[in-house]
PDB file of N, CA and C in Angstrom:
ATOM      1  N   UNK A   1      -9.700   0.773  11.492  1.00  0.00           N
ATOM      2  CA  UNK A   1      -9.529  -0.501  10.853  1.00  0.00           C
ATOM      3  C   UNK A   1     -10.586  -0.638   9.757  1.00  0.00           C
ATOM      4  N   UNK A   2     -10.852  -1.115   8.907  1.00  0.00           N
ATOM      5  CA  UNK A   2     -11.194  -1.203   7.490  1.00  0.00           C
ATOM      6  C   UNK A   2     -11.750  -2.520   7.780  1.00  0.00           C
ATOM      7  N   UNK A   3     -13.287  -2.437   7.569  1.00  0.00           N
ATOM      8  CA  UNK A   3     -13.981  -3.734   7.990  1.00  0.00           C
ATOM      9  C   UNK A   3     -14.815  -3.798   6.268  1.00  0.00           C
ATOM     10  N   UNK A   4     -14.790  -3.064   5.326  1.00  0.00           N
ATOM     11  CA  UNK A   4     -15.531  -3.566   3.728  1.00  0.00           C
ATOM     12  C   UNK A   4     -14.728  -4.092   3.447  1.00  0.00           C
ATOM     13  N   UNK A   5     -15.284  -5.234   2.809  1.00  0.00           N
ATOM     14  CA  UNK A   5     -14.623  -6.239   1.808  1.00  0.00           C
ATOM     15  C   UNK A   5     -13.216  -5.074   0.825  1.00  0.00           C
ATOM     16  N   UNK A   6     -14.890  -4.449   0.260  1.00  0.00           N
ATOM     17  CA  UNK A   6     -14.273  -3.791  -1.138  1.00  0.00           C
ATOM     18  C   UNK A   6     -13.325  -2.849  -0.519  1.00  0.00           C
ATOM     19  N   UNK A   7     -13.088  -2.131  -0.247  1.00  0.00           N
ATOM     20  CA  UNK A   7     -12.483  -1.175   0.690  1.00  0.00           C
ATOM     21  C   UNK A   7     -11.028  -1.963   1.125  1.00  0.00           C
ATOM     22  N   UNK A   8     -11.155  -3.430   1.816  1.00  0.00           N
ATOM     23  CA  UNK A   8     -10.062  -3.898   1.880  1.00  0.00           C
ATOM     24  C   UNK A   8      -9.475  -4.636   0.415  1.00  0.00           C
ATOM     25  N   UNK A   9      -9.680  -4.693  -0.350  1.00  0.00           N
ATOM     26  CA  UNK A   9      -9.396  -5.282  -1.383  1.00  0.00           C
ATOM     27  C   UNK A   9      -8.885  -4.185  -2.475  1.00  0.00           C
ATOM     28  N   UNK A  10      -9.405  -2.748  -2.180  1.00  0.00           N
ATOM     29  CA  UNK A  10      -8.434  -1.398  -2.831  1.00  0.00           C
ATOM     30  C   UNK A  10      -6.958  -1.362  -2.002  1.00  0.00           C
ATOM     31  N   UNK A  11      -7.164  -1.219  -0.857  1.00  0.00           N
ATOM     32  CA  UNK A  11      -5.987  -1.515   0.466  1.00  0.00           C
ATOM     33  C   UNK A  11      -5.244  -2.084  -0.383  1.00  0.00           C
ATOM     34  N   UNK A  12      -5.501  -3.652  -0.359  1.00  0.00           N
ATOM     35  CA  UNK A  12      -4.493  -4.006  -0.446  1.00  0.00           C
ATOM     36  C   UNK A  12      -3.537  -4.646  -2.073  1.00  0.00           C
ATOM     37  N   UNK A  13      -4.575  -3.897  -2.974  1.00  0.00           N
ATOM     38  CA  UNK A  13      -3.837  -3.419  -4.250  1.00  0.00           C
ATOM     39  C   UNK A  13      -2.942  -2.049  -4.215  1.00  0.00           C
ATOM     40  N   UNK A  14      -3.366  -1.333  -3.539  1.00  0.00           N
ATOM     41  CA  UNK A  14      -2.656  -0.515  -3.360  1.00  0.00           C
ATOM     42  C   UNK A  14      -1.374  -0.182  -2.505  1.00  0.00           C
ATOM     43  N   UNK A  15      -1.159  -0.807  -1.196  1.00  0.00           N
ATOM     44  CA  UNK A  15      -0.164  -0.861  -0.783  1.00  0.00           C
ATOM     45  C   UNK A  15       0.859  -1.859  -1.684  1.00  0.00           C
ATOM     46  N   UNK A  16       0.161  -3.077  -1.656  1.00  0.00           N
ATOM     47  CA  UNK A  16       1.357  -3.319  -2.653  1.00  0.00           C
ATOM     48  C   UNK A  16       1.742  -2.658  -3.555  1.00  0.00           C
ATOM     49  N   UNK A  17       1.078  -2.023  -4.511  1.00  0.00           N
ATOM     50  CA  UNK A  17       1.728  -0.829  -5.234  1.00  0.00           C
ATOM     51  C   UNK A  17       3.053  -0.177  -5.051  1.00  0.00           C
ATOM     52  N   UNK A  18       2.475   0.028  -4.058  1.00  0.00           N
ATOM     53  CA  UNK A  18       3.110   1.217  -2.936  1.00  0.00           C
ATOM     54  C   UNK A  18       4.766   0.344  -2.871  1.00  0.00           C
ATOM     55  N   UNK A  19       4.599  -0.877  -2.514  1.00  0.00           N
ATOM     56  CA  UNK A  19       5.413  -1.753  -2.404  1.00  0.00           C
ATOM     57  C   UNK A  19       6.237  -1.662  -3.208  1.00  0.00           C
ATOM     58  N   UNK A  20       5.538  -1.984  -4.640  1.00  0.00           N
ATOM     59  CA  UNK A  20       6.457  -2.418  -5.903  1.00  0.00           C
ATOM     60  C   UNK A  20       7.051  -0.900  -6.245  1.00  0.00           C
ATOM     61  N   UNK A  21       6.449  -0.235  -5.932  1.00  0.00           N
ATOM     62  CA  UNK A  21       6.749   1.785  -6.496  1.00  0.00           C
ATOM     63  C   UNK A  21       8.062   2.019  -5.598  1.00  0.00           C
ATOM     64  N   UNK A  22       8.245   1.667  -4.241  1.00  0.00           N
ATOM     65  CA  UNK A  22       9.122   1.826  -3.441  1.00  0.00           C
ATOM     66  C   UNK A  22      10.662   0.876  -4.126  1.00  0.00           C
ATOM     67  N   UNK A  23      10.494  -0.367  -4.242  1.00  0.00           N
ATOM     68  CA  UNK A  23      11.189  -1.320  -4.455  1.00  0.00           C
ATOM     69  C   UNK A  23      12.348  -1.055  -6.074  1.00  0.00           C
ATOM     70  N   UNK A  24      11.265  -0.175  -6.996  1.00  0.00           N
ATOM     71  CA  UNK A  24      11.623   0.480  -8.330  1.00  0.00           C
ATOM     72  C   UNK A  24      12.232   1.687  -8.274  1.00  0.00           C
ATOM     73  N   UNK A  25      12.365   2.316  -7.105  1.00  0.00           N
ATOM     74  CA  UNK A  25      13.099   3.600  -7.407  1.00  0.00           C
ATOM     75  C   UNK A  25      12.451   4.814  -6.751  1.00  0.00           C
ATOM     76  N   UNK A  26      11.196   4.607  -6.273  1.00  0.00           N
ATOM     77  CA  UNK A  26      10.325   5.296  -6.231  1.00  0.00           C
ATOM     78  C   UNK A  26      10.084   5.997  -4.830  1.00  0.00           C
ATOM     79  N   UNK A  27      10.617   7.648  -4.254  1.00  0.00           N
ATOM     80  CA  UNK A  27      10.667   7.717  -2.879  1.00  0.00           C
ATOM     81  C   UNK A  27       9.331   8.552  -2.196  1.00  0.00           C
ATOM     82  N   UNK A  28       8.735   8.585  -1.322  1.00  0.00           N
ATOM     83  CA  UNK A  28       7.850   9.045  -0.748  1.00  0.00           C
ATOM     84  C   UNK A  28       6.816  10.006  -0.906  1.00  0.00           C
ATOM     85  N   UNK A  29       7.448  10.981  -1.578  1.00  0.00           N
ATOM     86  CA  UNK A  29       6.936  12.221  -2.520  1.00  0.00           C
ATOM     87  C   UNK A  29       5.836  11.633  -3.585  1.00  0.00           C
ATOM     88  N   UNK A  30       7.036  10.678  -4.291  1.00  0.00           N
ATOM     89  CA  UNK A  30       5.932   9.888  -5.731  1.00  0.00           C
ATOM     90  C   UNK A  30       4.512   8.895  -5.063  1.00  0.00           C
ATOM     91  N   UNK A  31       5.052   7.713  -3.998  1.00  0.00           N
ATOM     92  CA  UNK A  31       3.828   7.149  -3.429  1.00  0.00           C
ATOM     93  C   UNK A  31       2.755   8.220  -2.724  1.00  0.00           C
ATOM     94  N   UNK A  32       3.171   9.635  -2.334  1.00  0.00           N
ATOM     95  CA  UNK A  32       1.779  10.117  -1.979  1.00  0.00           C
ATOM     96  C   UNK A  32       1.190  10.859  -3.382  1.00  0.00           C
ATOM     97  N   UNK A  33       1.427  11.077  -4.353  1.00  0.00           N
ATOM     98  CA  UNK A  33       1.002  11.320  -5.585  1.00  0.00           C
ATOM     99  C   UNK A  33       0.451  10.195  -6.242  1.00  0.00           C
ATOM    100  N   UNK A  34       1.198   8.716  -6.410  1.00  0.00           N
ATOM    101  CA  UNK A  34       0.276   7.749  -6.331  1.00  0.00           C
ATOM    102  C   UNK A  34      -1.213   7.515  -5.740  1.00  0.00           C
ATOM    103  N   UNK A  35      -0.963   7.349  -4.325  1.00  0.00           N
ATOM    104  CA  UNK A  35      -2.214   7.424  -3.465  1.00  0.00           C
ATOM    105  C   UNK A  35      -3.346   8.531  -3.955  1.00  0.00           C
ATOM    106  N   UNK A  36      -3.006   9.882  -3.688  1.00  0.00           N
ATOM    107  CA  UNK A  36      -3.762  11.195  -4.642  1.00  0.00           C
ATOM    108  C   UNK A  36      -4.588  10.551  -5.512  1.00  0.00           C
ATOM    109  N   UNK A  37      -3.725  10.258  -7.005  1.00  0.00           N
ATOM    110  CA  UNK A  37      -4.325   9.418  -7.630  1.00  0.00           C
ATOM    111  C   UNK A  37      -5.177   8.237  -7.890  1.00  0.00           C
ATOM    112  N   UNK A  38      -4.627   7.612  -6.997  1.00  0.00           N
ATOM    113  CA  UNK A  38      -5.689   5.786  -6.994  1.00  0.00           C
ATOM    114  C   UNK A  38      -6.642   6.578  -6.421  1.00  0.00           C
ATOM    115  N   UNK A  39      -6.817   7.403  -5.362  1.00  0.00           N
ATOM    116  CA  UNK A  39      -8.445   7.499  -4.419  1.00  0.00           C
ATOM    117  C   UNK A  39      -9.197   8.380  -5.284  1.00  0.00           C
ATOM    118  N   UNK A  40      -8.205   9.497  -6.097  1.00  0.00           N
ATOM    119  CA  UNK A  40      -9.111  10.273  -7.379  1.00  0.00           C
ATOM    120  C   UNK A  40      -9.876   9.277  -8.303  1.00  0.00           C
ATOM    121  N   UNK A  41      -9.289   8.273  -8.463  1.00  0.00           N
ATOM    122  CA  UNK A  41      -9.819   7.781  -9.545  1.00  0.00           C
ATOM    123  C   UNK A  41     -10.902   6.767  -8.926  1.00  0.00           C
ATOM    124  N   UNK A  42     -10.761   6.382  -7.931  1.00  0.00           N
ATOM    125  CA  UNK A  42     -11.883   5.527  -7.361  1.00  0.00           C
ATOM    126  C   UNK A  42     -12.993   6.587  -6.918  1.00  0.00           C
ATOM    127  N   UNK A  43     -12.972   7.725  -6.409  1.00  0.00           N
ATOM    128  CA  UNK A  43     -13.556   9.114  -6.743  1.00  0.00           C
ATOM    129  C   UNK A  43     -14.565   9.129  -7.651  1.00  0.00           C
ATOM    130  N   UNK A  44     -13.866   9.287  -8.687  1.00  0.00           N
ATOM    131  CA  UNK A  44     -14.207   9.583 -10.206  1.00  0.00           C
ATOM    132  C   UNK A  44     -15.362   8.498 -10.394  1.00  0.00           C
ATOM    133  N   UNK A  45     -14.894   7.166 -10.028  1.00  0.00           N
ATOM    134  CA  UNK A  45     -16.142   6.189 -10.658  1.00  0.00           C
ATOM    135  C   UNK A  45     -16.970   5.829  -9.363  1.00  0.00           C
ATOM    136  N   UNK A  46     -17.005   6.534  -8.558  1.00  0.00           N
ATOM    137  CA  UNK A  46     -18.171   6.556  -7.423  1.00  0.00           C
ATOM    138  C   UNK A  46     -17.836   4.712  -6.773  1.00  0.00           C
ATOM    139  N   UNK A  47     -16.394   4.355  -6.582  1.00  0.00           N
ATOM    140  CA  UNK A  47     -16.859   2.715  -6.525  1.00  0.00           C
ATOM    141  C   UNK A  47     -16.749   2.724  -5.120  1.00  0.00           C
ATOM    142  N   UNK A  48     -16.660   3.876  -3.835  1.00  0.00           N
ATOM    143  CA  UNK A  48     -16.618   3.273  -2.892  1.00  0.00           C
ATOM    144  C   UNK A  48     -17.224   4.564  -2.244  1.00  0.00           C
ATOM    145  N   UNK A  49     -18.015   4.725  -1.236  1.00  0.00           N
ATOM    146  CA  UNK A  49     -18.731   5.701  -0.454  1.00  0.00           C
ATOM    147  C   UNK A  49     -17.682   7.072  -0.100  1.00  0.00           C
ATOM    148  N   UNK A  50     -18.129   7.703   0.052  1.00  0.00           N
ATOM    149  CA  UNK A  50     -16.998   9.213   0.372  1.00  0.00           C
ATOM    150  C   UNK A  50     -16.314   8.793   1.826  1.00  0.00           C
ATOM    151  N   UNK A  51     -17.335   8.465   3.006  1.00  0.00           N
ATOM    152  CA  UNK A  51     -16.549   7.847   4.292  1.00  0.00           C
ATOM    153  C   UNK A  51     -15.681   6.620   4.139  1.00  0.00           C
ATOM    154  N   UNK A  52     -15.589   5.522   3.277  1.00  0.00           N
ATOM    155  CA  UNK A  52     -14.753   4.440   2.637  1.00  0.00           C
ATOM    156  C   UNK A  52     -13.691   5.280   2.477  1.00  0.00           C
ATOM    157  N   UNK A  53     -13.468   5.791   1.226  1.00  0.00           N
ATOM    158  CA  UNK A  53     -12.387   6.271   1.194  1.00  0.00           C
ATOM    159  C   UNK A  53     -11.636   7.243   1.734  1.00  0.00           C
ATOM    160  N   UNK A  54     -12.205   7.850   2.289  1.00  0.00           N
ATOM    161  CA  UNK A  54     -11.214   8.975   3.529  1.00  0.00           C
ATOM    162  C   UNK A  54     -10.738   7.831   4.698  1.00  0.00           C
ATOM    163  N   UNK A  55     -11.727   7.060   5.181  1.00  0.00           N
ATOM    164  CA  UNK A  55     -10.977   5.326   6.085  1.00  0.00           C
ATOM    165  C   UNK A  55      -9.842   4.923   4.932  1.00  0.00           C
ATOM    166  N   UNK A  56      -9.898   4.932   3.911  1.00  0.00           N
ATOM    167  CA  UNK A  56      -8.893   3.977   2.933  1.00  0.00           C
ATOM    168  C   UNK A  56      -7.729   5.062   3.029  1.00  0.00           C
ATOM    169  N   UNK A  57      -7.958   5.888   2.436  1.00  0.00           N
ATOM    170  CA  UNK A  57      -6.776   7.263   2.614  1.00  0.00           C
ATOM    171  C   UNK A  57      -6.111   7.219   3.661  1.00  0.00           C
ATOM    172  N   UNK A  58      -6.695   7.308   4.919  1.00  0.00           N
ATOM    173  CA  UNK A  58      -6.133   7.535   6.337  1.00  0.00           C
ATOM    174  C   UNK A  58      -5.247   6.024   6.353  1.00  0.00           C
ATOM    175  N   UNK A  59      -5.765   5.179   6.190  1.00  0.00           N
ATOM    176  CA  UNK A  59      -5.193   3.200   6.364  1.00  0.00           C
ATOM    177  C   UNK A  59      -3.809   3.856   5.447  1.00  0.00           C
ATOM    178  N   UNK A  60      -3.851   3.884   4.239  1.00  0.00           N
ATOM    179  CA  UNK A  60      -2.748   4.087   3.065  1.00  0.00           C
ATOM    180  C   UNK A  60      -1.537   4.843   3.142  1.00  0.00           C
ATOM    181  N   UNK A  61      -2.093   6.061   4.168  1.00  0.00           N
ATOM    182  CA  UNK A  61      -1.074   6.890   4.704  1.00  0.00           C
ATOM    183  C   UNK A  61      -0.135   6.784   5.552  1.00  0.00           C
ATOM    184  N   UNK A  62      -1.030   6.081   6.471  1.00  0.00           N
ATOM    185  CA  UNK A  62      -0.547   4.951   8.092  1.00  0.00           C
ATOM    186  C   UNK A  62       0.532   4.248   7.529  1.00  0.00           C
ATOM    187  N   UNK A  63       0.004   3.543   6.898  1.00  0.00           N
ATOM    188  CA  UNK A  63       0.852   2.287   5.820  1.00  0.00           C
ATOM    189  C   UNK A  63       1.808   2.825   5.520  1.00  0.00           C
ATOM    190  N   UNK A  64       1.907   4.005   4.670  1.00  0.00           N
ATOM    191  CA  UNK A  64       3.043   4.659   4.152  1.00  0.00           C
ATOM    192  C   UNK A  64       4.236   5.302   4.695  1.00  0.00           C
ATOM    193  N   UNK A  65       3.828   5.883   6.177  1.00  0.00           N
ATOM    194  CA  UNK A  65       4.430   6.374   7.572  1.00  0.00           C
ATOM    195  C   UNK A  65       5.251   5.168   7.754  1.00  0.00           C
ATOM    196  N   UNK A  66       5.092   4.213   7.749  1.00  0.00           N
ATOM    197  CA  UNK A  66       5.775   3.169   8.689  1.00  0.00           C
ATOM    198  C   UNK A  66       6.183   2.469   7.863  1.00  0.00           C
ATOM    199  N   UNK A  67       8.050   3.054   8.444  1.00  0.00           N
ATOM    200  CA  UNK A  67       9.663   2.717   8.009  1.00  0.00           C
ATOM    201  C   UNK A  67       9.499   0.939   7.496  1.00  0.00           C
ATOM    202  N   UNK A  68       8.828   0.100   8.412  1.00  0.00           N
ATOM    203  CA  UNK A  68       8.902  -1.224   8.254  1.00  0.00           C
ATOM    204  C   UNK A  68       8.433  -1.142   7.384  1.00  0.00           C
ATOM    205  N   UNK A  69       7.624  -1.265   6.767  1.00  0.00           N
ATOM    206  CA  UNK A  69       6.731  -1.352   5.291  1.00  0.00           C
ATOM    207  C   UNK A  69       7.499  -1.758   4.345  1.00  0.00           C
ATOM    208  N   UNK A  70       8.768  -0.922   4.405  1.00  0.00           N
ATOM    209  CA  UNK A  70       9.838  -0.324   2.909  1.00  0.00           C
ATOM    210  C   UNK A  70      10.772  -1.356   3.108  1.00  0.00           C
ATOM    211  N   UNK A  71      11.258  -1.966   4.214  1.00  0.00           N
ATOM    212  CA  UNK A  71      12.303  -2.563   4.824  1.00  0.00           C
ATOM    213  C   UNK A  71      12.588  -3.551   3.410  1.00  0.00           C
ATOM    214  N   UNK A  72      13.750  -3.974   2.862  1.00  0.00           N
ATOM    215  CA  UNK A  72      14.129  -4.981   1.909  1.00  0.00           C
ATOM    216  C   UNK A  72      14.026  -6.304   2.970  1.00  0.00           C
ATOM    217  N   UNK A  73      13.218  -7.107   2.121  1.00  0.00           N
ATOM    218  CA  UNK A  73      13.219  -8.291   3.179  1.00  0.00           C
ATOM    219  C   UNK A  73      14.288  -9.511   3.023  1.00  0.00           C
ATOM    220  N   UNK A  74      15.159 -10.235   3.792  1.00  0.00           N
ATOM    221  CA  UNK A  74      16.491 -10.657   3.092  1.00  0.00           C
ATOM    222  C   UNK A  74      15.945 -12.345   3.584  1.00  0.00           C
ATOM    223  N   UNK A  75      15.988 -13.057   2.646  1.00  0.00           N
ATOM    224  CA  UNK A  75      15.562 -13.999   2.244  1.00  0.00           C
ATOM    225  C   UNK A  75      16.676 -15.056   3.148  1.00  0.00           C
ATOM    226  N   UNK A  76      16.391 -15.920   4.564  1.00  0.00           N
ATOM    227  CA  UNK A  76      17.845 -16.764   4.987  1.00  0.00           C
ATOM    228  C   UNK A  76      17.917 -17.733   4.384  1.00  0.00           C
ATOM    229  N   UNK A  77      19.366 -18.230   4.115  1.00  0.00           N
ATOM    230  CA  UNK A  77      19.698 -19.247   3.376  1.00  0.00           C
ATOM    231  C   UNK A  77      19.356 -20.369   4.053  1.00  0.00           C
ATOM    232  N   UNK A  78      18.856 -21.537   3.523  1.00  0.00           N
ATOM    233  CA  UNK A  78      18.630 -22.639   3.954  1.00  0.00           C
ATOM    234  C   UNK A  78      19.718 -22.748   4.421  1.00  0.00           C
ATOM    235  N   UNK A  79      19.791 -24.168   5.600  1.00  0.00           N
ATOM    236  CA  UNK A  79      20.876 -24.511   6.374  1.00  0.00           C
ATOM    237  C   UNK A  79      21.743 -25.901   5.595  1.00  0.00           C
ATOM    238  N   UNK A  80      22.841 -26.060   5.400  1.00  0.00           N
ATOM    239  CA  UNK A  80      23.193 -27.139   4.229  1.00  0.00           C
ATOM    240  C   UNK A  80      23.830 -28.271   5.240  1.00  0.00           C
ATOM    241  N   UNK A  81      23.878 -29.546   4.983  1.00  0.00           N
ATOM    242  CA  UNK A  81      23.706 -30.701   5.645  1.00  0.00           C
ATOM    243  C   UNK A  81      24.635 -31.119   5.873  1.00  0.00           C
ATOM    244  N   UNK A  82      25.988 -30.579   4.995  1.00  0.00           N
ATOM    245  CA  UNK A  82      27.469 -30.920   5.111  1.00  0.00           C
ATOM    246  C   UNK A  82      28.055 -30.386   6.547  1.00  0.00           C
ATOM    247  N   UNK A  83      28.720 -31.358   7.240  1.00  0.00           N
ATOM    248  CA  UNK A  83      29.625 -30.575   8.481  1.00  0.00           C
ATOM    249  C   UNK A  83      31.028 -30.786   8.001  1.00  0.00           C
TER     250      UNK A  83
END
């Protein structure tokens, strides 16, 4: 579980990502090339400890494993007043 602020606040730009990448066309192959990427680049600018992000990686992956995540969520119609 992911107890840094900062750490949770990459999380959860990134799953949504993940979200919107899924929702656009985008199948499983591409979100782990995504992920690759976002943790390279948070990498690159030193913004989160080397143990942070292997915890963030492992959380992102979890996330990504699980079918519910992707699920289209179907919005119920309000109930209308006419009988």
């Amino acid at each position: 579980m992911l107890q840094d602020p900062r750490t949770i606040r990459y999380y959860q730009k990134l799953t949504d990502a993940l979200v919107d990448l899924w929702n656009r066309g985008y199948r499983f192959d591409d979100l782990r090339i995504y992920i690759d990427g976002y943790l390279a680049a948070l990498r690159y600018t030193n913004s989160l400890e080397s143990y942070l992000l292997h915890r963030l990686e492992e959380e992102a992956v979890r996330y990504m494993r699980d079918p519910s995540n992707f699920e289209l969520m179907v919005m119920p119609e309000p109930e209308s007043d006419y009988y």
